[in-house]
N, C-alpha and C. Protein backbone atom coordinates (compact mmCIF):
# COMPACT_ATOMS: atom_id res chain seq x y z
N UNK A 1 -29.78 142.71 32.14
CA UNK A 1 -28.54 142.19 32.65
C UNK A 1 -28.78 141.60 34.04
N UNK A 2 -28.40 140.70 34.13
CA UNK A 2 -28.50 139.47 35.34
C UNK A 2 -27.51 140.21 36.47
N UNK A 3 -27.93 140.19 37.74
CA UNK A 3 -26.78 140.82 38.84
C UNK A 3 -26.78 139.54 39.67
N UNK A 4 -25.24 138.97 39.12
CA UNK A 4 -24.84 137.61 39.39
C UNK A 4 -24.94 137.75 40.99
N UNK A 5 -24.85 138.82 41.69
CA UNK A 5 -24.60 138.46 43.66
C UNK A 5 -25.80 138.66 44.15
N UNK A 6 -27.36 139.69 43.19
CA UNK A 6 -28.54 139.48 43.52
C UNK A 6 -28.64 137.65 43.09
N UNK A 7 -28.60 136.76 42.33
CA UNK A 7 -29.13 135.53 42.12
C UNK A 7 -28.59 134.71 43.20
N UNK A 8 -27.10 134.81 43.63
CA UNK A 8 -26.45 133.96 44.68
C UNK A 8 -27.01 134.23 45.51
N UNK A 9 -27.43 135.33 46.35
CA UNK A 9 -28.22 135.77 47.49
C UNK A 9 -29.26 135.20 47.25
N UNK A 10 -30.60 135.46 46.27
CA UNK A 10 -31.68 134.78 46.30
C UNK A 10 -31.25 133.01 46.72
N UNK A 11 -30.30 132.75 45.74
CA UNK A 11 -30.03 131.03 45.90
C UNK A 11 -29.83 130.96 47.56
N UNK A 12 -28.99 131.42 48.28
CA UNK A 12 -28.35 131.18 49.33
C UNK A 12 -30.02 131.27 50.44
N UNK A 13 -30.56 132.49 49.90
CA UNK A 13 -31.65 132.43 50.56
C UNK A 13 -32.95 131.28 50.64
N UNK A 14 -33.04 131.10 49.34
CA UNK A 14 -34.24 129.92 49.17
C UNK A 14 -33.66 128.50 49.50
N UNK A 15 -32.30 128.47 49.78
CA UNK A 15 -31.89 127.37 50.35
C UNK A 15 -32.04 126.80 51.84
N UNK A 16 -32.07 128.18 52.58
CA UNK A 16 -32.28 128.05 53.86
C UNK A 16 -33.75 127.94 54.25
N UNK A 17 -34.01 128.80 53.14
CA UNK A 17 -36.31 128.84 53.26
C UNK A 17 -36.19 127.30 53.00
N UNK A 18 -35.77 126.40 52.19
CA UNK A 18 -36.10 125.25 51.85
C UNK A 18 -35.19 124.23 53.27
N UNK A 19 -34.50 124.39 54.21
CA UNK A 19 -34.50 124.14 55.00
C UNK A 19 -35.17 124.32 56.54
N UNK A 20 -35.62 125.18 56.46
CA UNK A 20 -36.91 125.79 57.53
C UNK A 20 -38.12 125.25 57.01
N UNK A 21 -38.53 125.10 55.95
CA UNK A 21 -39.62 124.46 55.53
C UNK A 21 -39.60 123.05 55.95
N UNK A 22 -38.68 122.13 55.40
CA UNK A 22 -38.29 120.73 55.80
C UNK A 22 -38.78 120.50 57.37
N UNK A 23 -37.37 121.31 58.25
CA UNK A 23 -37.67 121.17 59.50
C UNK A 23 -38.84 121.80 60.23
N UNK A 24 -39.60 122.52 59.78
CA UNK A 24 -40.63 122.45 60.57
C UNK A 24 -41.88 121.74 60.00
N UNK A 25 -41.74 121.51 58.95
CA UNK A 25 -42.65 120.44 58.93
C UNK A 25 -43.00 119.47 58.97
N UNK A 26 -41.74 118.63 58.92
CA UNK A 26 -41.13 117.30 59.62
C UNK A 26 -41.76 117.57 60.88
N UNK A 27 -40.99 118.32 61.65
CA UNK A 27 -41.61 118.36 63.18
C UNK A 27 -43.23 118.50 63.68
N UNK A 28 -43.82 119.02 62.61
CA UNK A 28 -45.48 119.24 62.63
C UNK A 28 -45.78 118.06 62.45
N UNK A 29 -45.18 117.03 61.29
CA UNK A 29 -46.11 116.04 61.31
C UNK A 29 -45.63 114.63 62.09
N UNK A 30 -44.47 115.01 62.62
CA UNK A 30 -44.07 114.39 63.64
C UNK A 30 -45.30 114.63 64.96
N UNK A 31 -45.67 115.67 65.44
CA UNK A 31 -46.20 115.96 66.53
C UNK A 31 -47.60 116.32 66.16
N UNK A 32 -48.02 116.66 65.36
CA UNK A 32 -49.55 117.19 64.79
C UNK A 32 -50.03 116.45 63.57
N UNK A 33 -49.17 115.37 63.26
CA UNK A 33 -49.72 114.24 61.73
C UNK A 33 -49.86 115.69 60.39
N UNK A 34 -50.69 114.46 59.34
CA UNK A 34 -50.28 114.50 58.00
C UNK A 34 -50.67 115.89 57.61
N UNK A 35 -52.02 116.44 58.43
CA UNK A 35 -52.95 117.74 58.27
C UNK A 35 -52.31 118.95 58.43
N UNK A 36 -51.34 119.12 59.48
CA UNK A 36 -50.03 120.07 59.63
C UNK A 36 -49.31 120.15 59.08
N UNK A 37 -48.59 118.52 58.47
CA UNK A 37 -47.28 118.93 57.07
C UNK A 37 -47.92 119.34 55.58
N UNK A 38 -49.26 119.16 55.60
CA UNK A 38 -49.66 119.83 53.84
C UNK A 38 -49.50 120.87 54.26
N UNK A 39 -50.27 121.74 55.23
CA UNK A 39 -50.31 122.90 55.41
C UNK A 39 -49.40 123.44 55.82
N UNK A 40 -48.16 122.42 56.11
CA UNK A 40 -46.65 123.39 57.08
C UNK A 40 -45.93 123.35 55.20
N UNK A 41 -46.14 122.78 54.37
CA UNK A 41 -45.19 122.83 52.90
C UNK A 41 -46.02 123.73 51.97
N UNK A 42 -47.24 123.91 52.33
CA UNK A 42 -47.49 124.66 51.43
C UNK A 42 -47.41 126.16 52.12
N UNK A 43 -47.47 126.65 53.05
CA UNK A 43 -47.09 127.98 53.89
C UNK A 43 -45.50 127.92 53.24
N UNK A 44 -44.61 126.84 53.86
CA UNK A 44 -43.08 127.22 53.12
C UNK A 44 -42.91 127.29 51.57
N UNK A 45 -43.91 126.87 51.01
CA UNK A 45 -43.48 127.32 49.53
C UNK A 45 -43.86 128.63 48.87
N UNK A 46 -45.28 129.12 49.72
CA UNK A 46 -45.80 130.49 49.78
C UNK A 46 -44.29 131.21 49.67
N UNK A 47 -43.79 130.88 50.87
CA UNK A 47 -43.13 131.80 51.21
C UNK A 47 -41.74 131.83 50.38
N UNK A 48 -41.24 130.98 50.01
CA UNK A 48 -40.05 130.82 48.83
C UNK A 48 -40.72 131.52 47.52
N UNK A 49 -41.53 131.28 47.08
CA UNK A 49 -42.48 131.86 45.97
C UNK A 49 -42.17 133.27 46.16
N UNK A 50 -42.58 133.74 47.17
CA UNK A 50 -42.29 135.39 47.37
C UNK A 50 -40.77 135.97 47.08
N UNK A 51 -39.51 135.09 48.04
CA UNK A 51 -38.46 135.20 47.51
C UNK A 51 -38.65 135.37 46.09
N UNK A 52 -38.78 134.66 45.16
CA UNK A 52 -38.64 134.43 43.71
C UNK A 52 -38.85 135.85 43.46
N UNK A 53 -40.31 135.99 43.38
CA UNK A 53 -40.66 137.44 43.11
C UNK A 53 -39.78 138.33 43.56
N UNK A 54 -39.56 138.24 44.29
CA UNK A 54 -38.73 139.81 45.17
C UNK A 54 -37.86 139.94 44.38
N UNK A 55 -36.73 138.68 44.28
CA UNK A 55 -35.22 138.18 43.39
C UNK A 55 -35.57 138.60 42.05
N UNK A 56 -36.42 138.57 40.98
CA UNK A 56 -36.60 138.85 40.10
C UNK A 56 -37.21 140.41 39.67
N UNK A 57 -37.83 141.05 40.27
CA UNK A 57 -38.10 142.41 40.65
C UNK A 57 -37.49 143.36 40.98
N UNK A 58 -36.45 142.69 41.84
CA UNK A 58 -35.12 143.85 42.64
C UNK A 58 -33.78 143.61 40.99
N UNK A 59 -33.66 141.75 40.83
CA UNK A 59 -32.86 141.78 39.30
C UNK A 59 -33.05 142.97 37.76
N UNK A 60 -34.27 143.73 37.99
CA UNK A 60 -34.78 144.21 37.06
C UNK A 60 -34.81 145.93 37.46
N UNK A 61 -34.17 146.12 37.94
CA UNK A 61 -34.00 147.76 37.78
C UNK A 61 -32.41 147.94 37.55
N UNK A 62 -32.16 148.72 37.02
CA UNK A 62 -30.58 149.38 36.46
C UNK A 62 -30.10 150.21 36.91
N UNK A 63 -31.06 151.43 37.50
CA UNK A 63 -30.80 152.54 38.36
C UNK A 63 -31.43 152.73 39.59
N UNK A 64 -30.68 153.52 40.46
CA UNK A 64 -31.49 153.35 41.93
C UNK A 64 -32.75 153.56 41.75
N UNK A 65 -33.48 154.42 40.81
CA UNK A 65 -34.94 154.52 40.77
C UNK A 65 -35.88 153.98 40.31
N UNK A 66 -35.18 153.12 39.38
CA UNK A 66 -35.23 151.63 38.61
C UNK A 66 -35.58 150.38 39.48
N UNK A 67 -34.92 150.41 40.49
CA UNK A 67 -34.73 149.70 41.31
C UNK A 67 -35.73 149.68 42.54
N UNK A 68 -36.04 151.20 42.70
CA UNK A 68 -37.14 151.44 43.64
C UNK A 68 -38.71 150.92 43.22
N UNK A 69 -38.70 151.39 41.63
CA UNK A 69 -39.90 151.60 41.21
C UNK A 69 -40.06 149.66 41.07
N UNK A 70 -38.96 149.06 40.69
CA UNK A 70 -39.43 147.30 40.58
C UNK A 70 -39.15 146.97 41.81
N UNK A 71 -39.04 147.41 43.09
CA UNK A 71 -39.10 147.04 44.24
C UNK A 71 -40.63 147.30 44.74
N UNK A 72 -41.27 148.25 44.61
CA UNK A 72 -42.31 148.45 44.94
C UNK A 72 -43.48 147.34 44.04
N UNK A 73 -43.26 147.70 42.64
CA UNK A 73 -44.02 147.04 41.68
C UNK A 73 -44.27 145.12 42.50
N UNK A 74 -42.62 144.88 42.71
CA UNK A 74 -42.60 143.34 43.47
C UNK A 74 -43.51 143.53 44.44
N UNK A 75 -43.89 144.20 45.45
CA UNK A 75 -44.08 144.28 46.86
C UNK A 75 -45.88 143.78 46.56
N UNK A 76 -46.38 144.91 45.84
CA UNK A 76 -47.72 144.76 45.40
C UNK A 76 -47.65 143.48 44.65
N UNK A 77 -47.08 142.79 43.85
CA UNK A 77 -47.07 141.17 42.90
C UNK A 77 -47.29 140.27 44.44
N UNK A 78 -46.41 140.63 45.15
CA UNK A 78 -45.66 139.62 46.15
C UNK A 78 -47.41 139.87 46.80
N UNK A 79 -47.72 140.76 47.28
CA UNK A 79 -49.35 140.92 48.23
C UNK A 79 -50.07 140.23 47.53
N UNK A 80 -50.39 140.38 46.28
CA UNK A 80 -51.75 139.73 45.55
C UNK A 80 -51.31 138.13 45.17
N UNK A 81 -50.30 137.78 45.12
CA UNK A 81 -50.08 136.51 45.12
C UNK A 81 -50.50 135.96 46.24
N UNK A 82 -49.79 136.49 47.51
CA UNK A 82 -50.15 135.96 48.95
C UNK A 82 -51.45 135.53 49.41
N UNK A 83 -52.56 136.95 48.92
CA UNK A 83 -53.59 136.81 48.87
C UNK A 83 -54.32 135.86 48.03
N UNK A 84 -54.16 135.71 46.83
CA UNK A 84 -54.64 134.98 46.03
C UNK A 84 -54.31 132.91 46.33
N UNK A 85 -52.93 132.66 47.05
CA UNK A 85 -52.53 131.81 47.33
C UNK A 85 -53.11 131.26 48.77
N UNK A 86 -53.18 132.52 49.54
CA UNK A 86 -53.97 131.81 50.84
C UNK A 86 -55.79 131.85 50.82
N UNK A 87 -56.06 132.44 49.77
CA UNK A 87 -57.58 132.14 49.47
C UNK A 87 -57.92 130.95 49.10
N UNK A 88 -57.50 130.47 48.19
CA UNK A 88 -56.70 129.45 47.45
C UNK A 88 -56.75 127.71 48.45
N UNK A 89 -55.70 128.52 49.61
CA UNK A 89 -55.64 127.08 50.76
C UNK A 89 -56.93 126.96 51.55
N UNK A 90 -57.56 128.20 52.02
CA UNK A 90 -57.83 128.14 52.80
C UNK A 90 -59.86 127.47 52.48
N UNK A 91 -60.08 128.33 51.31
CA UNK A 91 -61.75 127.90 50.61
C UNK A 91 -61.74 126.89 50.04
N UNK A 92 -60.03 126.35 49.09
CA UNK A 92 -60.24 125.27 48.17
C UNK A 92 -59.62 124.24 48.60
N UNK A 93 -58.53 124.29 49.18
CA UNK A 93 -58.07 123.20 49.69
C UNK A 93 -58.23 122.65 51.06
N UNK A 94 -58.84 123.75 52.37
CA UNK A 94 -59.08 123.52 53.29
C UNK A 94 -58.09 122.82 54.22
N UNK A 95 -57.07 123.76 54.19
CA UNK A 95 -55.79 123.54 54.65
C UNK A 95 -55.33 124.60 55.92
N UNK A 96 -54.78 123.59 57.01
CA UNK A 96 -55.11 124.30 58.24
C UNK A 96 -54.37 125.69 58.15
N UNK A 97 -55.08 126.72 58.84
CA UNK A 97 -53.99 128.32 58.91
C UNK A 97 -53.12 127.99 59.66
N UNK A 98 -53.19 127.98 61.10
CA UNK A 98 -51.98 127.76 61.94
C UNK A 98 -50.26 127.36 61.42
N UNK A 99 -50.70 125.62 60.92
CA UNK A 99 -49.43 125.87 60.36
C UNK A 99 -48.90 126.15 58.80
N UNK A 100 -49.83 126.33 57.78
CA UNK A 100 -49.45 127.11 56.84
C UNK A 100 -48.99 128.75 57.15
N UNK A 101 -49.14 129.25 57.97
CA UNK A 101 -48.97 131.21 58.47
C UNK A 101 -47.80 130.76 59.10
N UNK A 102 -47.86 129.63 60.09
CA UNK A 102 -46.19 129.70 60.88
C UNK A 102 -44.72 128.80 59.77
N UNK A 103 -44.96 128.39 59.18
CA UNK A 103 -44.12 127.96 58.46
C UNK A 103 -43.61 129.09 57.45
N UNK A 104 -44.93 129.78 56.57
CA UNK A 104 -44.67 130.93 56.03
C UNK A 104 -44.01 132.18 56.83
N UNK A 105 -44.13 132.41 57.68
CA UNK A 105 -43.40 133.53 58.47
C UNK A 105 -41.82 132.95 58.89
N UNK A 106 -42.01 132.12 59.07
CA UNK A 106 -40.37 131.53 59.32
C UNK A 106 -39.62 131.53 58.44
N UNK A 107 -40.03 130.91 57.39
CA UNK A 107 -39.05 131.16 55.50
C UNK A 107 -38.56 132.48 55.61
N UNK A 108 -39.15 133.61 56.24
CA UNK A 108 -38.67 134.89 55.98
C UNK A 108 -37.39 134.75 56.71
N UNK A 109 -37.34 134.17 58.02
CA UNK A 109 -36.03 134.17 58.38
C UNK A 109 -35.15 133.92 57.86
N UNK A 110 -35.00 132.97 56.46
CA UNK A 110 -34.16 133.03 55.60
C UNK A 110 -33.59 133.99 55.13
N UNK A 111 -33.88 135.31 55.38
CA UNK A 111 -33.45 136.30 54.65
C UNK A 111 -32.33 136.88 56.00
N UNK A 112 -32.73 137.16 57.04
CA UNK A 112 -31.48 137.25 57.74
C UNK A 112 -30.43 136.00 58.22
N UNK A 113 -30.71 134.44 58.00
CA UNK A 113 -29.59 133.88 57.90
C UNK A 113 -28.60 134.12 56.64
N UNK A 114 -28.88 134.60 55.51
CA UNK A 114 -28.22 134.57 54.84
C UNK A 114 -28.14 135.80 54.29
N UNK A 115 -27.82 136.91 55.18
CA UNK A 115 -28.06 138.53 54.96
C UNK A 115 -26.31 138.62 55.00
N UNK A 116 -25.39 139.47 53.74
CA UNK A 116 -24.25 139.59 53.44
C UNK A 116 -23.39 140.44 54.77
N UNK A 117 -24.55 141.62 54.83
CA UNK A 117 -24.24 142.97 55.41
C UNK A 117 -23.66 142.45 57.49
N UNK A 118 -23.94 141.33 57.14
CA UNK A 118 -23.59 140.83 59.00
C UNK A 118 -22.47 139.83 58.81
N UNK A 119 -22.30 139.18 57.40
CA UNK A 119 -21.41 138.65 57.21
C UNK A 119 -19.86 139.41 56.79
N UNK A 120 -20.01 140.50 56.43
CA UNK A 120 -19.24 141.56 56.29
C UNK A 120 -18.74 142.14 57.20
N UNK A 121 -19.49 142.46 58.17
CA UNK A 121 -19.23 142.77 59.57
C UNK A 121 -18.46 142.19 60.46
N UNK A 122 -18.83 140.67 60.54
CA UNK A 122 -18.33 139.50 61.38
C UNK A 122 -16.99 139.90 60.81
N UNK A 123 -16.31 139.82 59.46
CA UNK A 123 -14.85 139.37 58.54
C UNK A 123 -14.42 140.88 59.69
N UNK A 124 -14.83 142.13 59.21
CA UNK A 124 -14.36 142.90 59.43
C UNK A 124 -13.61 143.24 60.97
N UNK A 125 -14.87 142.76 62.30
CA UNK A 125 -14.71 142.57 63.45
C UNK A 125 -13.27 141.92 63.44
N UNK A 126 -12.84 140.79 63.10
CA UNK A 126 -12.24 139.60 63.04
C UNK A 126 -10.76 140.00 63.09
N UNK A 127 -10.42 140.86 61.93
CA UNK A 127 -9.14 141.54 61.14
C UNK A 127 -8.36 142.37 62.42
């Protein structure tokens, strides 16, 4: 069973990763050329990729322990992908670290722009 407000959250989230990706890599290859934006889009897609996993891992438990045990199970998917993906850039494609690691660490901020639990808060403050 699909948990329609886990998928909107993932959506809401990979929307903003896919806007942090844009803008900083626009700006890399604005200021650092073409060698910074492969490596600034492929760090942001790393990092949306992980969303996916997480979104689909956390979608798949039923009970809180359910939930723990495919939270963890994601965590380890989500590592060996990472690993396997930045081996990947770094031996085969020869794609700079700098800005593939900073673009990838920023996508995460997607997760607190679009975190419910502060948006809940704000309504509540408000009332």
């Amino acid at each position: 069973m699909i948990n329609k407000g886990i998928v909107r959250g993932a959506q809401r989230c990979l929307v903003a990763q896919l806007i942090i990706t844009i803008m900083t890599a626009v700006g890399l290859l604005l200021v650092y050329g073409a060698q910074f934006f492969q490596a600034s889009v492929y760090g942001g897609l790393l990092g949306m990729l992980n969303t996916l996993i997480l979104a689909r891992r956390v979608n798949r438990g039923k009970s809180a322990s359910g939930l723990m045990r495919h939270a963890q199970l994601g965590l380890f998917e989500r590592w060996a992908v990472v690993i396997v993906f930045l081996a990947l850039a770094f031996l085969k494609l020869n794609l700079l670290p700098f800005p593939l690691i900073l673009t990838m660490a920023l996508t995460y901020l997607g997760y607190f722009f679009t975190d419910d639990s502060q948006q809940v808060s704000r309504r509540n403050d408000n009332k």
